[in-house]
N, C-alpha and C. Protein backbone atom coordinates (compact mmCIF):
# COMPACT_ATOMS: atom_id res chain seq x y z
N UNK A 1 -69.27 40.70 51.26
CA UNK A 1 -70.39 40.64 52.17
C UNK A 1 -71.05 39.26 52.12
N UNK A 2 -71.10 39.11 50.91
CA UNK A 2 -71.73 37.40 50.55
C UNK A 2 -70.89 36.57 51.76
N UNK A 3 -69.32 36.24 51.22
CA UNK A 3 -68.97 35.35 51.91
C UNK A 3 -68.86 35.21 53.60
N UNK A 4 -68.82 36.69 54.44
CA UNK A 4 -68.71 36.96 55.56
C UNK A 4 -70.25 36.48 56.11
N UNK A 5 -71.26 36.72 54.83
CA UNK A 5 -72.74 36.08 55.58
C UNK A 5 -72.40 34.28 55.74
N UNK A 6 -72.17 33.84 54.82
CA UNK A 6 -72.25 32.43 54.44
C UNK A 6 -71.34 32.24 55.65
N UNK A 7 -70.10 32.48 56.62
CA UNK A 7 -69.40 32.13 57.64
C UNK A 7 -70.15 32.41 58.50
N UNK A 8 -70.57 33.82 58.42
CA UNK A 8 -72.01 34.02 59.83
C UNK A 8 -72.66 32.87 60.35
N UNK A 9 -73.04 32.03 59.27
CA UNK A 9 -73.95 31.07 59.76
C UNK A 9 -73.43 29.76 60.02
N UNK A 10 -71.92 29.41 59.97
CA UNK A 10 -71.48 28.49 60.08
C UNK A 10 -69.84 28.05 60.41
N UNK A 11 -68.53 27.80 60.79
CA UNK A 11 -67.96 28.09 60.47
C UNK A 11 -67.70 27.09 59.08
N UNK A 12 -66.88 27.38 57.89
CA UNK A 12 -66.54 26.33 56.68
C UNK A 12 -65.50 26.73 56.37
N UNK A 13 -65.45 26.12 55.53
CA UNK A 13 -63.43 26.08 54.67
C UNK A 13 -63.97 26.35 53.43
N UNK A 14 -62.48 27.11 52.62
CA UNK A 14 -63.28 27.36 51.25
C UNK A 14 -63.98 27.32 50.37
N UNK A 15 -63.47 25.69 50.00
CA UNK A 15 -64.32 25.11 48.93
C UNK A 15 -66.02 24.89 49.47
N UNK A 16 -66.73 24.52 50.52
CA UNK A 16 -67.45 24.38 51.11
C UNK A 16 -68.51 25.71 50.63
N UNK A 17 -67.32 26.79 50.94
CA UNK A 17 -67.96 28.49 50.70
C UNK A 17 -68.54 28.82 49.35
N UNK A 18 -67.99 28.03 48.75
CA UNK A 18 -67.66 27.90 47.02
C UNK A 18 -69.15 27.47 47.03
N UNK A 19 -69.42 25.97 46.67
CA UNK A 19 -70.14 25.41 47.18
C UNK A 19 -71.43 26.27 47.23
N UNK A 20 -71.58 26.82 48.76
CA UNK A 20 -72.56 27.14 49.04
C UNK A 20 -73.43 29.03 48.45
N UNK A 21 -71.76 29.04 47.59
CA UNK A 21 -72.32 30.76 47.04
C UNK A 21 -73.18 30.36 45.49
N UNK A 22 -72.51 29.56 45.40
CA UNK A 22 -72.73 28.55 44.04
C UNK A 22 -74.27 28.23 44.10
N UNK A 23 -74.80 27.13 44.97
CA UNK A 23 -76.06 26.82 45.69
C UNK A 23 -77.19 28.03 45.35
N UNK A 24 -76.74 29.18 45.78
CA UNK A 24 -77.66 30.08 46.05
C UNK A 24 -78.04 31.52 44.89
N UNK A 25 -76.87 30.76 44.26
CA UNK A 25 -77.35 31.37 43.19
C UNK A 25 -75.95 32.71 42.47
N UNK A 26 -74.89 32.21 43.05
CA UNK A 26 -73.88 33.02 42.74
C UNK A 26 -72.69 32.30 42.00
N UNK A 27 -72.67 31.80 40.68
CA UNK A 27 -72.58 30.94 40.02
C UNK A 27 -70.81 31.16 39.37
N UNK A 28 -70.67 32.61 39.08
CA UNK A 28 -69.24 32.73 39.39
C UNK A 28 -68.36 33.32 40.01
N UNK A 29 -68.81 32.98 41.39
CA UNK A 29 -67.55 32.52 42.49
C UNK A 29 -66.82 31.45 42.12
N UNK A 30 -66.09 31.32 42.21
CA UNK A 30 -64.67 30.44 42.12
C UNK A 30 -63.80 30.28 43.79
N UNK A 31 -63.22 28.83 43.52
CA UNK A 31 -62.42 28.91 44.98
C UNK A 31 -61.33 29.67 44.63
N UNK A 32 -60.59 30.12 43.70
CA UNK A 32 -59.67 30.48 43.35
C UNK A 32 -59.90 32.33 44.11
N UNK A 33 -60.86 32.39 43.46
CA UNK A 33 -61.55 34.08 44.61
C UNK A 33 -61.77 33.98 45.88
N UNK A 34 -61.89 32.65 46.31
CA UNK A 34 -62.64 33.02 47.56
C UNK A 34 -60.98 33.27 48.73
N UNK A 35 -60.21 32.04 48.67
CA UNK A 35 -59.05 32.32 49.23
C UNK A 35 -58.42 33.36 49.64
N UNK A 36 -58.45 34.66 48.18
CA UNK A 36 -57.82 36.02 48.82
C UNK A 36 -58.69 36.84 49.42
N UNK A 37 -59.80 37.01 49.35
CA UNK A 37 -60.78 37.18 50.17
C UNK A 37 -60.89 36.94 51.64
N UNK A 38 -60.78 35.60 51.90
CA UNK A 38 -60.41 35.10 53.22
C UNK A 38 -59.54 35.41 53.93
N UNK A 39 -58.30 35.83 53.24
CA UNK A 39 -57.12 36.02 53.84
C UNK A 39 -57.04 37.71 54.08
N UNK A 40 -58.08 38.31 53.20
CA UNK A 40 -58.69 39.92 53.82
C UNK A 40 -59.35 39.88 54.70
N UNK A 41 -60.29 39.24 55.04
CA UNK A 41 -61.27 39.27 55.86
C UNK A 41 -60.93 38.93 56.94
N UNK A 42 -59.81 37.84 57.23
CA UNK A 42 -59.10 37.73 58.66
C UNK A 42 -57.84 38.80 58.70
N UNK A 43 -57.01 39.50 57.97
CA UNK A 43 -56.44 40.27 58.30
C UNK A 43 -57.03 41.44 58.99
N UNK A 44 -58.20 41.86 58.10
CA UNK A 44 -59.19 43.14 59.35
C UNK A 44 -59.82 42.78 60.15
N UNK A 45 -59.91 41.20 60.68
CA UNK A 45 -60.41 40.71 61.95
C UNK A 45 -61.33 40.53 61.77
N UNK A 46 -62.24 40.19 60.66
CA UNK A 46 -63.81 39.84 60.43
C UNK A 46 -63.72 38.89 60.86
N UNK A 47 -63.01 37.59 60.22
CA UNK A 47 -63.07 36.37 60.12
C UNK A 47 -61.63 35.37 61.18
N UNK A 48 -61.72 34.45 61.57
CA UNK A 48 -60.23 33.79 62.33
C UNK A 48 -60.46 32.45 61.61
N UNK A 49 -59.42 32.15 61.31
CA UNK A 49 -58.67 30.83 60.75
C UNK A 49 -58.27 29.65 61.79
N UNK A 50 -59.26 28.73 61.86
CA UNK A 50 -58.17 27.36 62.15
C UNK A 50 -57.88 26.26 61.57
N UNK A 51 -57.11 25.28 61.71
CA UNK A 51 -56.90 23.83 61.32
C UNK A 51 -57.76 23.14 62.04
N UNK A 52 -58.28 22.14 60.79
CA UNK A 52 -58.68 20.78 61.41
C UNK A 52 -58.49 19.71 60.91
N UNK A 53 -58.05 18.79 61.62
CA UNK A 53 -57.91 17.52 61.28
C UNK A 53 -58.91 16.80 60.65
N UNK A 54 -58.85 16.10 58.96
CA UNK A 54 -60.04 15.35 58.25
C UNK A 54 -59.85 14.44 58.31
N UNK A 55 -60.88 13.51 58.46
CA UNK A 55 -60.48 11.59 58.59
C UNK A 55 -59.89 11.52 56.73
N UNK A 56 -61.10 12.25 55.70
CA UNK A 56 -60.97 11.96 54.47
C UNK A 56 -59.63 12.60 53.31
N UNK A 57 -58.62 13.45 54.75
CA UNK A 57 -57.60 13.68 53.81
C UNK A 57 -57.13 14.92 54.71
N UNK A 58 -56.17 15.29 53.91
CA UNK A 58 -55.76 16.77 54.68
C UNK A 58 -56.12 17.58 55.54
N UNK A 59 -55.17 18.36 56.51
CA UNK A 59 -56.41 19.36 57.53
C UNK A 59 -56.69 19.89 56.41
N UNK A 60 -58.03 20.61 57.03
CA UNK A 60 -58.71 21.87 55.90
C UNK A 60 -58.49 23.05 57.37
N UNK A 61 -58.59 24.32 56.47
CA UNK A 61 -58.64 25.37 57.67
C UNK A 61 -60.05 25.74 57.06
N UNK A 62 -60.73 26.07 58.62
CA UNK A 62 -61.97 26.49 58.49
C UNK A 62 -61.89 27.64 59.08
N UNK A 63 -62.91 28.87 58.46
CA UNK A 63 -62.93 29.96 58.98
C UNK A 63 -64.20 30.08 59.79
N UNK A 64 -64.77 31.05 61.04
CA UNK A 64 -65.45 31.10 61.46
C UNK A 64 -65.87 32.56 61.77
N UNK A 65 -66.59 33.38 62.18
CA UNK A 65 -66.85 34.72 61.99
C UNK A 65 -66.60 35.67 63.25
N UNK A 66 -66.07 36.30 63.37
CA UNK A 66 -65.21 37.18 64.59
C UNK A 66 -66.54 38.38 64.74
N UNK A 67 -66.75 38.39 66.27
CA UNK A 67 -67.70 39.68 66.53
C UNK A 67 -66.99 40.89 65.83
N UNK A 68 -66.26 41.59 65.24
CA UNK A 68 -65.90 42.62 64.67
C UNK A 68 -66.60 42.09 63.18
N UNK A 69 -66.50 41.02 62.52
CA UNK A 69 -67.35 40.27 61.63
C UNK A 69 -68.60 40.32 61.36
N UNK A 70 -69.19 40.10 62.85
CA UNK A 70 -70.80 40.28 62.74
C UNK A 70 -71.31 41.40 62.26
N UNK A 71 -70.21 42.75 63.51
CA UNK A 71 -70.76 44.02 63.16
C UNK A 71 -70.52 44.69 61.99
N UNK A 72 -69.90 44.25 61.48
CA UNK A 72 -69.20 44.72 60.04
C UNK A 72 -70.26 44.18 59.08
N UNK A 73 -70.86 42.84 58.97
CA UNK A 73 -71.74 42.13 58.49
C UNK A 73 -73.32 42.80 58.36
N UNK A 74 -73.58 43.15 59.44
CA UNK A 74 -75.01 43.91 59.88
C UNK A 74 -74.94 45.52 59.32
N UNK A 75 -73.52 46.38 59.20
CA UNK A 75 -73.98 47.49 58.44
C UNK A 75 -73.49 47.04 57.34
N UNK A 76 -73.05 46.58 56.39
CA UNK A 76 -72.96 46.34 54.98
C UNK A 76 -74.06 45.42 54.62
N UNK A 77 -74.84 45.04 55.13
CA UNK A 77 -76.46 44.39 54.61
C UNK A 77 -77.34 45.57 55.13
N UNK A 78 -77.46 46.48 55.93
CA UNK A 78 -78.05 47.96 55.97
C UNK A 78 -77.96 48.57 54.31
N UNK A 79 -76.28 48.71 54.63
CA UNK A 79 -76.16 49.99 53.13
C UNK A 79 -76.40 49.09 51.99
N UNK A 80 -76.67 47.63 51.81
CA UNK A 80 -76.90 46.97 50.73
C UNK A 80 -78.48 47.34 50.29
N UNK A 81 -79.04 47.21 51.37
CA UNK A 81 -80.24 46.96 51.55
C UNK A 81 -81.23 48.66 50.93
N UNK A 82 -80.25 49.49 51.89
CA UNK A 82 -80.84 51.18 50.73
C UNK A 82 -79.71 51.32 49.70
N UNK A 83 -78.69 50.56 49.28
CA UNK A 83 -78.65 50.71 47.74
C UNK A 83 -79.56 50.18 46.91
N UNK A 84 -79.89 48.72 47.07
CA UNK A 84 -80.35 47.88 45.96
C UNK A 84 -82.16 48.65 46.03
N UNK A 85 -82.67 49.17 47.57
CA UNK A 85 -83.61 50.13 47.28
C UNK A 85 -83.99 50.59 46.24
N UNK A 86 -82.64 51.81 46.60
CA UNK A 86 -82.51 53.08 45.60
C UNK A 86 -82.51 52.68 44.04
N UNK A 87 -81.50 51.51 43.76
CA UNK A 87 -81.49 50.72 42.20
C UNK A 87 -82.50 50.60 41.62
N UNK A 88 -83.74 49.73 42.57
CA UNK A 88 -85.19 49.42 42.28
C UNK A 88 -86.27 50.21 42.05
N UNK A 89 -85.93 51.65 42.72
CA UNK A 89 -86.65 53.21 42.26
C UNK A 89 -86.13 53.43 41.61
N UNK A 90 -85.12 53.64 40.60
CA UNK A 90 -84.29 53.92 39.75
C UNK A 90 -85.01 53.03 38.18
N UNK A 91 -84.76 51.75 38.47
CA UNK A 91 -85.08 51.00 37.38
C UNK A 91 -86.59 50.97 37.24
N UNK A 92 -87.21 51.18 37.86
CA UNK A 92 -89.06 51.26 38.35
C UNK A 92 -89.51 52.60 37.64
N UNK A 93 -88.51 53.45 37.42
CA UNK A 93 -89.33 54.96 36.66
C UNK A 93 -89.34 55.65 37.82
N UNK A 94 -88.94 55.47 39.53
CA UNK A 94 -89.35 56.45 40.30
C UNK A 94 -90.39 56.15 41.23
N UNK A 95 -90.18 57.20 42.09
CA UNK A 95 -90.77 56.07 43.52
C UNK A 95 -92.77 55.85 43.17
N UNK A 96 -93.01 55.14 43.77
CA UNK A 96 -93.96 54.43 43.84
C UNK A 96 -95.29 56.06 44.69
N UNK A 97 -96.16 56.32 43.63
CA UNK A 97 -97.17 57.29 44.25
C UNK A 97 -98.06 57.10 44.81
């Protein structure tokens, strides 16, 4: 879900993804994870893959986020959103009176 948000907002290439999960506070991600990931996430059509040409070296393929992506994106931050809830009544002693 992390990485399908972080493409939501942009398209990037792995390491970039790395990078930016890193940034925010998700410290072990690895590019080494993110790759097979990617290559799930465009097989169920979340995500599409292209090449681009870099002045500073190799194409990189950048991924960008497929409307089946978005919607997939928007209910798994729903059910994130009443799990980590439910976690927080849980760890809290119980709901709030």
């Amino acid at each position: 879900m992390c990485l399908l948000a972080i493409v939501a907002e942009e398209p990037s290439y792995g390491y970039e993804m790395a990078q930016k999960l890193r940034e925010r506070g998700l410290g072990l991600v690895s590019e080494g994870s993110i790759y097979p990931l990617l290559s799930r996430l465009q097989k169920q059509g979340l995500v599409e893959g292209y090449q681009v040409v870099s002045r500073e070296g190799p194409r990189r393929k950048y991924y960008r986020i497929a409307e089946l992506g978005r919607d997939r994106l928007g209910e798994w931050s729903r059910e994130w959103r009443e799990l980590s809830t439910g976690v927080e009544t849980v760890l809290r002693g119980g709901p709030d009176v």
